[in-house]
C-alpha atoms as a PDB file:
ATOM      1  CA  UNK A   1       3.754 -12.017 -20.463  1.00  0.00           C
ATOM      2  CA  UNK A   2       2.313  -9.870 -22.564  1.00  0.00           C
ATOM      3  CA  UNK A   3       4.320  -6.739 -24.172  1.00  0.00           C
ATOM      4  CA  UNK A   4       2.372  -3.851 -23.003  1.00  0.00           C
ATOM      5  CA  UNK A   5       2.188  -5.459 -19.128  1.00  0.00           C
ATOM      6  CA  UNK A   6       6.124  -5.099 -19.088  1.00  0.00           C
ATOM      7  CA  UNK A   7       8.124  -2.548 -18.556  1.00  0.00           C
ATOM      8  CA  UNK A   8      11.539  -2.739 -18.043  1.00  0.00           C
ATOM      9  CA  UNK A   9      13.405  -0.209 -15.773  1.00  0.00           C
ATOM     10  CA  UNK A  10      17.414  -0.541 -16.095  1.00  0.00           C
ATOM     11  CA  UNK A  11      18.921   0.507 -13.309  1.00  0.00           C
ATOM     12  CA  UNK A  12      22.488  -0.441 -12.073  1.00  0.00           C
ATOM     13  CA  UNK A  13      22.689  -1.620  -8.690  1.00  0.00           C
ATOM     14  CA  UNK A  14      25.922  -3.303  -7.101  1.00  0.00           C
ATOM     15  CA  UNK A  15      26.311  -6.236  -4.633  1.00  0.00           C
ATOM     16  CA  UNK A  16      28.042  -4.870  -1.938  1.00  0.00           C
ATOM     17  CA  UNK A  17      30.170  -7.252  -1.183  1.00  0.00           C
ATOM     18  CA  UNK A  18      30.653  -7.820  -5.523  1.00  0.00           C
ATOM     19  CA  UNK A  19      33.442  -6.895  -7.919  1.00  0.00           C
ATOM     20  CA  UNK A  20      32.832  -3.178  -9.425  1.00  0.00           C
ATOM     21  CA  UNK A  21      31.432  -4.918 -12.803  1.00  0.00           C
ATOM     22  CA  UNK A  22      29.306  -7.420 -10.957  1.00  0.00           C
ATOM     23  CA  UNK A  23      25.509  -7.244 -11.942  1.00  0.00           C
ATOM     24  CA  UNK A  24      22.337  -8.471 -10.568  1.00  0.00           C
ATOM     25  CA  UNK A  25      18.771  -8.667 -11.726  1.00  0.00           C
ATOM     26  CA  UNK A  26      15.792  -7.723  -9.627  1.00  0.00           C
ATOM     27  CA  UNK A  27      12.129  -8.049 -10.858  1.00  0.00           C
ATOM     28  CA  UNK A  28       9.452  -6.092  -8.736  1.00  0.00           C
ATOM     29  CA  UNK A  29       6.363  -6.983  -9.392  1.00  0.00           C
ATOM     30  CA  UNK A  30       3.631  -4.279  -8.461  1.00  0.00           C
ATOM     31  CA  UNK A  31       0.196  -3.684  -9.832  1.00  0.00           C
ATOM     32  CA  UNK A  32      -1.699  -2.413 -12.545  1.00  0.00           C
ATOM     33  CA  UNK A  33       0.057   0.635 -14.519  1.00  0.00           C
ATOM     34  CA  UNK A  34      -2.794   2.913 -13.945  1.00  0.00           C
ATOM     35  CA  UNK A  35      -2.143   2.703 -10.157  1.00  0.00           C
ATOM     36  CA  UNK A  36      -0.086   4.808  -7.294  1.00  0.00           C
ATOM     37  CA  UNK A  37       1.227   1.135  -6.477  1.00  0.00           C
ATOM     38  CA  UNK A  38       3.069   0.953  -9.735  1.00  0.00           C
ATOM     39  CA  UNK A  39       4.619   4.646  -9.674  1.00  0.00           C
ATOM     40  CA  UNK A  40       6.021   3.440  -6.202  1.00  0.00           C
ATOM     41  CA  UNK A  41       7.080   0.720  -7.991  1.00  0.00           C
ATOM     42  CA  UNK A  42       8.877   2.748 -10.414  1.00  0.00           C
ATOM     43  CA  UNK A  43       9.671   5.307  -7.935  1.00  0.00           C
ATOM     44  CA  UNK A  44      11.830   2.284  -5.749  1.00  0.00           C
ATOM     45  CA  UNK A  45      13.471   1.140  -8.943  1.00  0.00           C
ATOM     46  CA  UNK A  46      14.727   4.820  -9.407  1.00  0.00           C
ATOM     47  CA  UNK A  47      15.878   5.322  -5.709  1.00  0.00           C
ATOM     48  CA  UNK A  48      17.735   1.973  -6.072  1.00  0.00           C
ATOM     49  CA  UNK A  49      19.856   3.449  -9.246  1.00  0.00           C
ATOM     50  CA  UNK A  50      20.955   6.393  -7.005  1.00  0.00           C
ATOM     51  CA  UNK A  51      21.193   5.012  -3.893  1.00  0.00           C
ATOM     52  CA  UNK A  52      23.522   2.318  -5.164  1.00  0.00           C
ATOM     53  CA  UNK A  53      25.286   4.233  -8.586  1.00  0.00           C
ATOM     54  CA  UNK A  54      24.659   1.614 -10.906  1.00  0.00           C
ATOM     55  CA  UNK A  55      25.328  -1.619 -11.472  1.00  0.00           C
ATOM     56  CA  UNK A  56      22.067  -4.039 -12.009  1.00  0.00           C
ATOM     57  CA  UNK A  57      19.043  -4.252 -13.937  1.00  0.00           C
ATOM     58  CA  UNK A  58      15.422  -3.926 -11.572  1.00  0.00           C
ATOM     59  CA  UNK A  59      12.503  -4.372 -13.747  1.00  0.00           C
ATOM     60  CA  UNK A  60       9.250  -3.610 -12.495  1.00  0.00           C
ATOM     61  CA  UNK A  61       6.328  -6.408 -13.892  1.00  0.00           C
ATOM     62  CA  UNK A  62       2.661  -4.996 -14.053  1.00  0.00           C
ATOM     63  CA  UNK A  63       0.624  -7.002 -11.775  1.00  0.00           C
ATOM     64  CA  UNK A  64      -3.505  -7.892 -12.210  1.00  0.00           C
ATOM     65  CA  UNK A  65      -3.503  -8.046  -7.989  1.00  0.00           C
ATOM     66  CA  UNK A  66      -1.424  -9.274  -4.934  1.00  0.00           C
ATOM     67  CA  UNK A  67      -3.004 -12.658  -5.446  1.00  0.00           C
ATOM     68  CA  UNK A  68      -1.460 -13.357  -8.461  1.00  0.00           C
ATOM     69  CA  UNK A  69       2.048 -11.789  -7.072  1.00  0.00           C
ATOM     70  CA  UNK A  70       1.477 -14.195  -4.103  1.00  0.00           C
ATOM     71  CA  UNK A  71       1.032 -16.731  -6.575  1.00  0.00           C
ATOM     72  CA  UNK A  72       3.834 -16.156  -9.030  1.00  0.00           C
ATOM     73  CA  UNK A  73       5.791 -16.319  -5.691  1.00  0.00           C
ATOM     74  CA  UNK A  74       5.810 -20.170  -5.632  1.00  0.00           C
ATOM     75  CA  UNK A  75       7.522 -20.574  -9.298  1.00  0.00           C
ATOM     76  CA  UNK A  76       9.654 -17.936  -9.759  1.00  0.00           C
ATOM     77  CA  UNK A  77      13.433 -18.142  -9.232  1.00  0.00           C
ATOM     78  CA  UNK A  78      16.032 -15.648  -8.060  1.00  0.00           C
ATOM     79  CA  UNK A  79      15.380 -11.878  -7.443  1.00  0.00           C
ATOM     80  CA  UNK A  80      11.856 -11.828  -7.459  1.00  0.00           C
ATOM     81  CA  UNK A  81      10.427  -9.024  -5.211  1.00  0.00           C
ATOM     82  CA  UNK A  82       6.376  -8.355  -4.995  1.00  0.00           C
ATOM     83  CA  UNK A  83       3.708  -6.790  -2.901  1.00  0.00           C
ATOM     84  CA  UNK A  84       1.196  -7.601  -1.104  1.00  0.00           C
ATOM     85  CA  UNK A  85      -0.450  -7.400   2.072  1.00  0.00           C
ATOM     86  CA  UNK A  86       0.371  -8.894   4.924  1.00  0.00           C
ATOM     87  CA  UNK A  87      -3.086 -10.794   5.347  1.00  0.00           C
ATOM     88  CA  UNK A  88      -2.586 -12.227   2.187  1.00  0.00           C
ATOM     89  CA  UNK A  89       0.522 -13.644   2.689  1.00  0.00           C
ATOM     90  CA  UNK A  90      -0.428 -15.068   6.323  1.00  0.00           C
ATOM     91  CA  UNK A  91      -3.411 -16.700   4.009  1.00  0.00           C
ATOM     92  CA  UNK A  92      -1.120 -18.730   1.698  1.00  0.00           C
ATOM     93  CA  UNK A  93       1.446 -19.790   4.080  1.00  0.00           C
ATOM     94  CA  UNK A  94      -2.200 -21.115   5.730  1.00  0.00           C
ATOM     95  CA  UNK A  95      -3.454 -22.237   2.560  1.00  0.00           C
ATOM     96  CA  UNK A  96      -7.045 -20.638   3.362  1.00  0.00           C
ATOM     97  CA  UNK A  97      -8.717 -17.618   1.739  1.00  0.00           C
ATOM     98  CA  UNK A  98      -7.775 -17.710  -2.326  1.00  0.00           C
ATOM     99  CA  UNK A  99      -5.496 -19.924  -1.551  1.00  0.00           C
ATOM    100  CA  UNK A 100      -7.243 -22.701  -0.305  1.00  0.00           C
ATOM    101  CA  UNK A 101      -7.571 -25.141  -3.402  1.00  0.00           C
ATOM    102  CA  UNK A 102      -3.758 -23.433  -4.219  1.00  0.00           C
ATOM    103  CA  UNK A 103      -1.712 -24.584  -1.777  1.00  0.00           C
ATOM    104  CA  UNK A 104       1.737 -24.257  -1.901  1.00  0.00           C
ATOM    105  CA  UNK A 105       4.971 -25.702   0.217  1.00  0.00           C
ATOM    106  CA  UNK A 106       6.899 -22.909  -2.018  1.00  0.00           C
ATOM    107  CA  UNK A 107       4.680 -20.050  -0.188  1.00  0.00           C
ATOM    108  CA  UNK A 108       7.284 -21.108   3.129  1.00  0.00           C
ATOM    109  CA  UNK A 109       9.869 -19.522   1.489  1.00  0.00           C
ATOM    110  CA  UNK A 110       8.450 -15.876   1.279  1.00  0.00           C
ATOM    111  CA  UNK A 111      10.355 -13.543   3.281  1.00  0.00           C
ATOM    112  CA  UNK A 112       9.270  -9.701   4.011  1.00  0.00           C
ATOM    113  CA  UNK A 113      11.786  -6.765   3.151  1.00  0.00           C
ATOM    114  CA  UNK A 114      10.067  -3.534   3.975  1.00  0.00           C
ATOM    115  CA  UNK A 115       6.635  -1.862   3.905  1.00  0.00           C
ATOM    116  CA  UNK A 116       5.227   0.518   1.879  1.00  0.00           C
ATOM    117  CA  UNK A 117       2.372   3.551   2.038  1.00  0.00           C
ATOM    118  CA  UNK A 118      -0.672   1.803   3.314  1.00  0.00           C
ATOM    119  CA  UNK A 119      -3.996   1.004   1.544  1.00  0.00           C
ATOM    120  CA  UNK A 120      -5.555   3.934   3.437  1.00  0.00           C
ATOM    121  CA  UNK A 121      -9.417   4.398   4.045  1.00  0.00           C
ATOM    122  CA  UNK A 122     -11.094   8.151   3.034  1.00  0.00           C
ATOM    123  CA  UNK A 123     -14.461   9.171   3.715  1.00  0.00           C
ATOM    124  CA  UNK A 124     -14.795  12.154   2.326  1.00  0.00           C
ATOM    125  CA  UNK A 125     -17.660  14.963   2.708  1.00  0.00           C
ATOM    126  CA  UNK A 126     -18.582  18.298   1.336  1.00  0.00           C
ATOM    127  CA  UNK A 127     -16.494  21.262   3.639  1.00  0.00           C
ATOM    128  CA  UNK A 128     -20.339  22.483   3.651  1.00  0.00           C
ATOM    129  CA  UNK A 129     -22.332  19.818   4.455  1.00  0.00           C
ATOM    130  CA  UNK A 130     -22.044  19.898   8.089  1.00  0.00           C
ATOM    131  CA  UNK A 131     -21.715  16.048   8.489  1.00  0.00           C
ATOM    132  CA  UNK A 132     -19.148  15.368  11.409  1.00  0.00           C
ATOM    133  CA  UNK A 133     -19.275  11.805  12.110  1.00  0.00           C
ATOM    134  CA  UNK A 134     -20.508   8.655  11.171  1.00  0.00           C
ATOM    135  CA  UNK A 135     -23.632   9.009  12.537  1.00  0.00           C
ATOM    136  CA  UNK A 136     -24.695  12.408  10.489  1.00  0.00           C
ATOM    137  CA  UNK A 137     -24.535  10.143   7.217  1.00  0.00           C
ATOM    138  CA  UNK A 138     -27.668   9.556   7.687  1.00  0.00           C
ATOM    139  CA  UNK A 139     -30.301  11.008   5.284  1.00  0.00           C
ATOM    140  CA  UNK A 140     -27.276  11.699   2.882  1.00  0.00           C
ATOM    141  CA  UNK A 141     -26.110  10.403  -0.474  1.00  0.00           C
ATOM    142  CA  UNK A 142     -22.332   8.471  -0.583  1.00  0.00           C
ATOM    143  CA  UNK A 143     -20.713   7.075  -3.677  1.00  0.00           C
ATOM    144  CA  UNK A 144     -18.770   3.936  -2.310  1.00  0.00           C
ATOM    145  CA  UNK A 145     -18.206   2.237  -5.683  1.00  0.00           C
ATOM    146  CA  UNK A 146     -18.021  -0.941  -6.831  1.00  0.00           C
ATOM    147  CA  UNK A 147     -16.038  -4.274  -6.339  1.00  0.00           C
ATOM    148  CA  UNK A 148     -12.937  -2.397  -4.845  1.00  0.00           C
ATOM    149  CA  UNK A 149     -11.442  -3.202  -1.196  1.00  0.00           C
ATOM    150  CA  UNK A 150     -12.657   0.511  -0.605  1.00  0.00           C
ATOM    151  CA  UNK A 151     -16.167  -0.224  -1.988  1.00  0.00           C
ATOM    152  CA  UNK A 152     -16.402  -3.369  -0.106  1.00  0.00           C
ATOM    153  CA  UNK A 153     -14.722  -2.040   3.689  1.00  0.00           C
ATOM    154  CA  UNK A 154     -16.782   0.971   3.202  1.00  0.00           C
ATOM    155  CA  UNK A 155     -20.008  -0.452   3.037  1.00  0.00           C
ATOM    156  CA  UNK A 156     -18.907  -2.612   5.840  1.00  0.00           C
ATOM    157  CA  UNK A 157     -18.277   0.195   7.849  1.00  0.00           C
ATOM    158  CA  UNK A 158     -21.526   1.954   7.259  1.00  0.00           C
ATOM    159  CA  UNK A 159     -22.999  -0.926   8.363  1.00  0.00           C
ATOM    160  CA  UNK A 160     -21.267  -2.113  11.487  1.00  0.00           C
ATOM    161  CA  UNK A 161     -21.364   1.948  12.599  1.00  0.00           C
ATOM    162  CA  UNK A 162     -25.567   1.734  12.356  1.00  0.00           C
ATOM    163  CA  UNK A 163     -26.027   4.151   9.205  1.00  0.00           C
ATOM    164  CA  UNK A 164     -25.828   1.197   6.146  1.00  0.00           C
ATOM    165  CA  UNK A 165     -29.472   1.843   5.848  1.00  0.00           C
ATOM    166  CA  UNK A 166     -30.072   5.223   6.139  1.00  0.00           C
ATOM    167  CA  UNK A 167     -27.384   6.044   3.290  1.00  0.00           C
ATOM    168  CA  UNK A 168     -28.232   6.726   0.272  1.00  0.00           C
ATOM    169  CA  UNK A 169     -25.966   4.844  -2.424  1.00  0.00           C
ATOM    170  CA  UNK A 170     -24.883   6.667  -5.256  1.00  0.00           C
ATOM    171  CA  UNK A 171     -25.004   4.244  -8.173  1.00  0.00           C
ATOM    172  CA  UNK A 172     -22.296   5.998 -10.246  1.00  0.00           C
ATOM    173  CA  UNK A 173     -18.612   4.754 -11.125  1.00  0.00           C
ATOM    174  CA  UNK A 174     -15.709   6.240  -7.911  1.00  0.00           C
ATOM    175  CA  UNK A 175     -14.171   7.860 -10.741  1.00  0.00           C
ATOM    176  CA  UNK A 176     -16.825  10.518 -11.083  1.00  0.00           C
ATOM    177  CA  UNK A 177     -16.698  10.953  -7.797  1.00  0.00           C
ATOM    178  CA  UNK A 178     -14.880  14.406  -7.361  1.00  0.00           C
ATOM    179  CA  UNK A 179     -17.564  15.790 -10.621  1.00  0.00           C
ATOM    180  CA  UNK A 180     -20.806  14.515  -8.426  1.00  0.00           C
ATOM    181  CA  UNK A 181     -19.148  16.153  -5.297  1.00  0.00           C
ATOM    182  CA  UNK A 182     -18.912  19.624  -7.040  1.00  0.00           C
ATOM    183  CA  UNK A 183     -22.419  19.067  -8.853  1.00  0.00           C
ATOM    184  CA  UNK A 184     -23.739  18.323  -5.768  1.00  0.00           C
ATOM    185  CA  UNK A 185     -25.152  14.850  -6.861  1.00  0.00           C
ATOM    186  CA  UNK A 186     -23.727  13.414  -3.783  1.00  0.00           C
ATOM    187  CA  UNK A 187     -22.508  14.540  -0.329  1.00  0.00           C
ATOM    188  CA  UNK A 188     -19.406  12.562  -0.374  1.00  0.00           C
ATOM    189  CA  UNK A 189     -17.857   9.516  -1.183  1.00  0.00           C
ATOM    190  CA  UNK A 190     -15.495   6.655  -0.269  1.00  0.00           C
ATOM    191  CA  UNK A 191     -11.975   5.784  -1.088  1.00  0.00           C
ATOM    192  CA  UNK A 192      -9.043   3.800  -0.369  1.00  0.00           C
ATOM    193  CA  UNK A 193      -5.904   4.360  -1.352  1.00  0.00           C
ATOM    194  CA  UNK A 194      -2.151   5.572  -0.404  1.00  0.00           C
ATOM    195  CA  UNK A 195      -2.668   9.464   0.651  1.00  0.00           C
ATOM    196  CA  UNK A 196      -2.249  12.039  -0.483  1.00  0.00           C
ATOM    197  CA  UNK A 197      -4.636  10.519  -2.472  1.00  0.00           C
ATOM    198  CA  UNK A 198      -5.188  12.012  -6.226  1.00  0.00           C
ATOM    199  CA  UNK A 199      -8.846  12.226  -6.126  1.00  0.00           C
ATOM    200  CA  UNK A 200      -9.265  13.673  -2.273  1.00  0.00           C
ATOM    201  CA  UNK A 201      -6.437  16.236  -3.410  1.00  0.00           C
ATOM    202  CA  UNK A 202      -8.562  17.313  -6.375  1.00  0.00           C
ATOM    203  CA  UNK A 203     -12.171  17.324  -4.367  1.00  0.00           C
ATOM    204  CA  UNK A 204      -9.930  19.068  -1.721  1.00  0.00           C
ATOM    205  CA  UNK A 205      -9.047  21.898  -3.882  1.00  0.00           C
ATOM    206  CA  UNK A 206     -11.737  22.268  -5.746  1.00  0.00           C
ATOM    207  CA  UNK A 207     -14.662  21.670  -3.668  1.00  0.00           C
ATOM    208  CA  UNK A 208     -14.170  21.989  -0.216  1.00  0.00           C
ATOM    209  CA  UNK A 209     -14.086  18.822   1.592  1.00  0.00           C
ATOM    210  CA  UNK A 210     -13.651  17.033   5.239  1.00  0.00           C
ATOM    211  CA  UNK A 211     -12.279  13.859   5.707  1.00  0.00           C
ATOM    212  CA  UNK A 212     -14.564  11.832   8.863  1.00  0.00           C
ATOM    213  CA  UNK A 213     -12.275  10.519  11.634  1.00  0.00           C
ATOM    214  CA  UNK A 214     -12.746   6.890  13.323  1.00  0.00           C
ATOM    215  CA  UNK A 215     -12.803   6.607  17.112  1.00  0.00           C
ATOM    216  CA  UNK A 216     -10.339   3.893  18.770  1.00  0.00           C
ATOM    217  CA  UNK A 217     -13.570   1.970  19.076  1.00  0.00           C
ATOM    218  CA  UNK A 218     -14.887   2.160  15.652  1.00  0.00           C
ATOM    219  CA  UNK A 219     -11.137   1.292  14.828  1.00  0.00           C
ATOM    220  CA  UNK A 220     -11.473  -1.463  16.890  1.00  0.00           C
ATOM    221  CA  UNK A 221     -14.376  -2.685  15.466  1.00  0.00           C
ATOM    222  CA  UNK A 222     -12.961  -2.933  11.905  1.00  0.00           C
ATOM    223  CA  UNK A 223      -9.813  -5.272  12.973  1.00  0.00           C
ATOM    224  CA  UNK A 224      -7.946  -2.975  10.730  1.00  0.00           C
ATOM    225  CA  UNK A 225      -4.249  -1.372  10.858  1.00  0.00           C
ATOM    226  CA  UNK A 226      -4.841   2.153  12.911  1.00  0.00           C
ATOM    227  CA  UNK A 227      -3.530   4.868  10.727  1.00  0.00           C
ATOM    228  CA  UNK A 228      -3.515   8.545  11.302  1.00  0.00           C
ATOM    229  CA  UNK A 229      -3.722  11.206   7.876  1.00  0.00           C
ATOM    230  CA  UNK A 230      -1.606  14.468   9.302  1.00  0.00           C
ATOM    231  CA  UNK A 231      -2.593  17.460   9.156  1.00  0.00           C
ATOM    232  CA  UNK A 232      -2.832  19.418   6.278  1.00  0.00           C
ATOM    233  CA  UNK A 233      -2.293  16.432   4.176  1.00  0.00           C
ATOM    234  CA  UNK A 234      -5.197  17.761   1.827  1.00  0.00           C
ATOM    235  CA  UNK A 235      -5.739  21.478   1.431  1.00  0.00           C
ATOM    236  CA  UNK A 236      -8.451  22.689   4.484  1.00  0.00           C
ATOM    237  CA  UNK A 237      -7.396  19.913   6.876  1.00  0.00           C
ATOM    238  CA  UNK A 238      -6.543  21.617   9.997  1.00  0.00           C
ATOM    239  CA  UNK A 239      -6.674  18.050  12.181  1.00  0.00           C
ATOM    240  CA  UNK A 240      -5.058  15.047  12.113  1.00  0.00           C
ATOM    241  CA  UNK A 241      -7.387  12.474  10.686  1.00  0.00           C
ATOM    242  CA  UNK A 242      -7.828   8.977  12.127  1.00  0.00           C
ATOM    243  CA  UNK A 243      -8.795   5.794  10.337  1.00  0.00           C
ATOM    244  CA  UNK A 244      -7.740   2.363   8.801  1.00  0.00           C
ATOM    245  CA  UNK A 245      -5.516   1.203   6.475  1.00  0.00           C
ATOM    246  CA  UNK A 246      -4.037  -2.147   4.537  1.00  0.00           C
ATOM    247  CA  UNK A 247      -0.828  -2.642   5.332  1.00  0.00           C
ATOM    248  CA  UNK A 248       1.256  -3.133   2.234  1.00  0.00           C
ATOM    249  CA  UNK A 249       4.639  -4.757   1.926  1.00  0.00           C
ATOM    250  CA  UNK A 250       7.296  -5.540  -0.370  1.00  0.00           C
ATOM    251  CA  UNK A 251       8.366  -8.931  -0.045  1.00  0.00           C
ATOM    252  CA  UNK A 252      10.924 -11.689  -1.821  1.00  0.00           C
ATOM    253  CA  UNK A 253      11.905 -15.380  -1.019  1.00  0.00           C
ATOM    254  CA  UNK A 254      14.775 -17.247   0.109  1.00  0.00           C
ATOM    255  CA  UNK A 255      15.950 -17.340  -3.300  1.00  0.00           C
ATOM    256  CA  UNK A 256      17.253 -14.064  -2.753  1.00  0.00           C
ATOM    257  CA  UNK A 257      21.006 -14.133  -1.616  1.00  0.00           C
ATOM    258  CA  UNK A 258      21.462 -12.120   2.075  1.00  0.00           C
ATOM    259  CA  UNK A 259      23.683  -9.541   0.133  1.00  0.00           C
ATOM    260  CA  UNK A 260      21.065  -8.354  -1.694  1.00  0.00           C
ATOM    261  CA  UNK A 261      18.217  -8.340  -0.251  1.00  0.00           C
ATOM    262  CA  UNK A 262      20.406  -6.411   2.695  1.00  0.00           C
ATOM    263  CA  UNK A 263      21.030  -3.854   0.079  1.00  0.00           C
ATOM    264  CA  UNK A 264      17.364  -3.434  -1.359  1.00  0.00           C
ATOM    265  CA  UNK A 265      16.252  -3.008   1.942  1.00  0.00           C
ATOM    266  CA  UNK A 266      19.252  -0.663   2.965  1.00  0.00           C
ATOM    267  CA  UNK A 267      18.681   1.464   0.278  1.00  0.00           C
ATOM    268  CA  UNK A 268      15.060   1.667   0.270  1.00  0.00           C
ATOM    269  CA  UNK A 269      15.175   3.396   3.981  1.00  0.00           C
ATOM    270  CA  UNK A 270      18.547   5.375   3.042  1.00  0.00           C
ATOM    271  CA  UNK A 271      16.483   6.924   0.036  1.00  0.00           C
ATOM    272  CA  UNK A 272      13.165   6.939   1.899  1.00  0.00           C
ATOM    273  CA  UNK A 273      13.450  11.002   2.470  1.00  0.00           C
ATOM    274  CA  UNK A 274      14.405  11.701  -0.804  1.00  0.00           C
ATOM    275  CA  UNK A 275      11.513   9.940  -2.567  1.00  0.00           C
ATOM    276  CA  UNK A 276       9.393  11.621  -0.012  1.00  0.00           C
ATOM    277  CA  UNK A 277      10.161  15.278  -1.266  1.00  0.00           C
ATOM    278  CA  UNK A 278       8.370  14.374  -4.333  1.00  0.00           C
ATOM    279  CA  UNK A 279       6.311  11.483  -3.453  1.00  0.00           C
ATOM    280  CA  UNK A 280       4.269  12.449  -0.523  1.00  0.00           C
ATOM    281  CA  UNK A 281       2.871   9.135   0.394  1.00  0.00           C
ATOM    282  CA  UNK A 282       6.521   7.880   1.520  1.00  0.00           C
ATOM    283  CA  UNK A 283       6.126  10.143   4.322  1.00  0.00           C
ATOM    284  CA  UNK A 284       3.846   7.741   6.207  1.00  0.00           C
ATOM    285  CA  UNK A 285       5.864   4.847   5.933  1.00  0.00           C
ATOM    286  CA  UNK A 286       8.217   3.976   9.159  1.00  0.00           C
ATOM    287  CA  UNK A 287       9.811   1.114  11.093  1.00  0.00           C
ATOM    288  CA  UNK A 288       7.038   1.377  12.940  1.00  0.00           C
ATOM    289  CA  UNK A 289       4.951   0.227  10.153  1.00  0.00           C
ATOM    290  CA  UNK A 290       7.007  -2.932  10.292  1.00  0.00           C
ATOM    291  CA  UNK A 291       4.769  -4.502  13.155  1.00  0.00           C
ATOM    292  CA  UNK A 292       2.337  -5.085  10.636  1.00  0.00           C
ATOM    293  CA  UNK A 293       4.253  -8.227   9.325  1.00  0.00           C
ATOM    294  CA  UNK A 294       3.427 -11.277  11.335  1.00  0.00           C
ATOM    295  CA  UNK A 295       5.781 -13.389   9.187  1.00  0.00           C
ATOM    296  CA  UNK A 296       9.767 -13.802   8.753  1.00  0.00           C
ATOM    297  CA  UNK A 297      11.399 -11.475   7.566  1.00  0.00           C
ATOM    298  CA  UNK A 298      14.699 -11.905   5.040  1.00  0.00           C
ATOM    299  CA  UNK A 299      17.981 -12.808   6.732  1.00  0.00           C
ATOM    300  CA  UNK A 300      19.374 -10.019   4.912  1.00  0.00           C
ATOM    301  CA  UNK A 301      16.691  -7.229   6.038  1.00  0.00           C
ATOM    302  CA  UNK A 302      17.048  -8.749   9.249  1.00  0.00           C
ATOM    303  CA  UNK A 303      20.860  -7.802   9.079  1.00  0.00           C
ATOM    304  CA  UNK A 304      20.029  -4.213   7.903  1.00  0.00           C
ATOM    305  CA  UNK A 305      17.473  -3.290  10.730  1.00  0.00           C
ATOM    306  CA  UNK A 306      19.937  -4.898  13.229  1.00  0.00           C
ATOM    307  CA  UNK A 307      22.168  -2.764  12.352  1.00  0.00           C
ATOM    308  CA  UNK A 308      20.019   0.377  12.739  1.00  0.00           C
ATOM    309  CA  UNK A 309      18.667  -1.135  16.325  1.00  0.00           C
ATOM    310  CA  UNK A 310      15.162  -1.639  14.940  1.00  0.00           C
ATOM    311  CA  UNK A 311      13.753  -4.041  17.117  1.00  0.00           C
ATOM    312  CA  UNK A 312      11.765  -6.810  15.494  1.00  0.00           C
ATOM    313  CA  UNK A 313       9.115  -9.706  16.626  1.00  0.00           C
ATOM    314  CA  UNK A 314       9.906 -12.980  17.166  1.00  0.00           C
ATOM    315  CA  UNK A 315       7.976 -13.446  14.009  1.00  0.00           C
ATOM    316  CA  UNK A 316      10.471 -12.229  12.434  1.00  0.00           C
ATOM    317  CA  UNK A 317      13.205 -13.998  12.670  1.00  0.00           C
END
């Protein structure tokens, strides 16, 4: 791997069952630097430290995409924890979707741990522009951008709601999103991400937006993960919001010993809050968000959430 896609977080975590002095590596790999999945990332590996008071070395890997952490699943050894969605996973235990001319009998060993903020869907409107639904997109102008699971679910969703052809498309990069909002070049645009998200915060403050809520139909319709934004989330939201989301989840194999995978998943929930007080996407993320996983999870998660009377699928175990 290349220099600059590593970065190495020391942290000392003990086994908890270990000698004082005993040490342990864990790699997490996330996603691309640039992203909110890689603070989390770094955000975990900094809970760990003070949830356990030192004692191991977590390093958290730059990732390209979940496809390649699903991948890297099947040949690496030990510690290795990485997200991904749940859908993706399902896929390569399959051996359909990407991984279809990748099949793998090493993708049998991949256990879940715990989930983390959701890919969440934003459509996003001027405060002023009176639009209130899906329908009352029509005749307007919406940046969706470009070869992004946003880009691509929203323009699916225009489309299976009946407006795909009475939108405007903005043909302008998602990043200059919150700029055409406030020029008034556009009358909203499309995102997906963990929320609070950065750019709704910023239109939200210095525009004036709404966020457009989903119906349990039109929620229906998508086949996606109900998720509901809570109130004042972003600055002028008075409502809860409802819409979709990709679940994402941190996951391992069975090359990671019970003891420690009980502890990374122990400590994760024991320093949930705490990472929440200056993290606000942690706040959405609860064992609730655990039916999500339709595969095993680890023996030693399983332990953990026994313990706090979660109660899991059969899937599961």
């Amino acid at each position: 791997m290349k220099p600059h896609q590593l970065a190495a977080i020391a942290i000392a975590l003990a086994l908890p069952l270990g000698a004082a002095h005993a040490e342990t590596r864990i790699t997490y790999k996330s996603a691309k630097t640039s992203s909110s999945y890689y603070q989390m990332g770094v955000q975990i590996a900094e809970a760990v430290k003070a949830g356990t008071k030192g004692a191991a070395i977590v390093t958290v890997e730059e990732s390209q995409g979940s496809v390649q952490n699903v991948m890297e699943a099947a040949a690496r050894h030990g510690n290795y924890v990485f997200t991904s969605p749940p859908a993706l996973v399902a896929s390569a235990l399959a051996g359909s979707g990407p991984f279809k001319e990748k099949a793998n009998p090493k993708f049998a060993e991949i256990r879940a741990l715990f989930p983390i903020p959701s890919l969440t869907m934003h459509f996003v409107v001027r405060a002023d522009s009176g639009i209130k639904d899906f329908a009352g997109l029509a005749g307007r102008k919406m940046l969706i951008g470009k070869g992004s699971f946003g880009a691509d679910e929203g323009k699916k969703y225009l489309e299976m709601f009946g407006v795909k052809d009475k939108v405007e498309l903005a043909d302008v990069e998602l990043s200059n999103a919150v700029a055409a909002l406030k020029n008034g070049q556009i009358d909203g645009f499309v995102t997906a991400g963990s929320f609070p998200a950065p750019n709704v915060m910023e239109a939200a403050a210095g525009t004036g937006v709404s966020l457009l809520s989903l119906t349990d139909d039109q929620v229906a319709q998508t086949k996606r993960a109900r998720i509901v934004i809570p109130a004042n989330t972003y600055t002028g939201q008075a409502t809860d919001v409802v819409t979709t989301s990709l679940p994402v989840v941190a996951y391992t194999t069975t090359a990671m010993d019970d003891d420690t995978a009980y502890l990374m998943t122990r400590t994760f929930w024991e320093q949930k809050d705490g990472m929440s007080a200056t993290a606000a996407w942690w706040k959405g993320v609860d064992f609730g968000l655990l039916a999500n996983i339709g595969t095993r999870l680890h023996p030693g998660a399983i332990r953990y959430y026994t313990e706090r009377g979660v109660t899991l699928a059969e899937a599961h175990k």
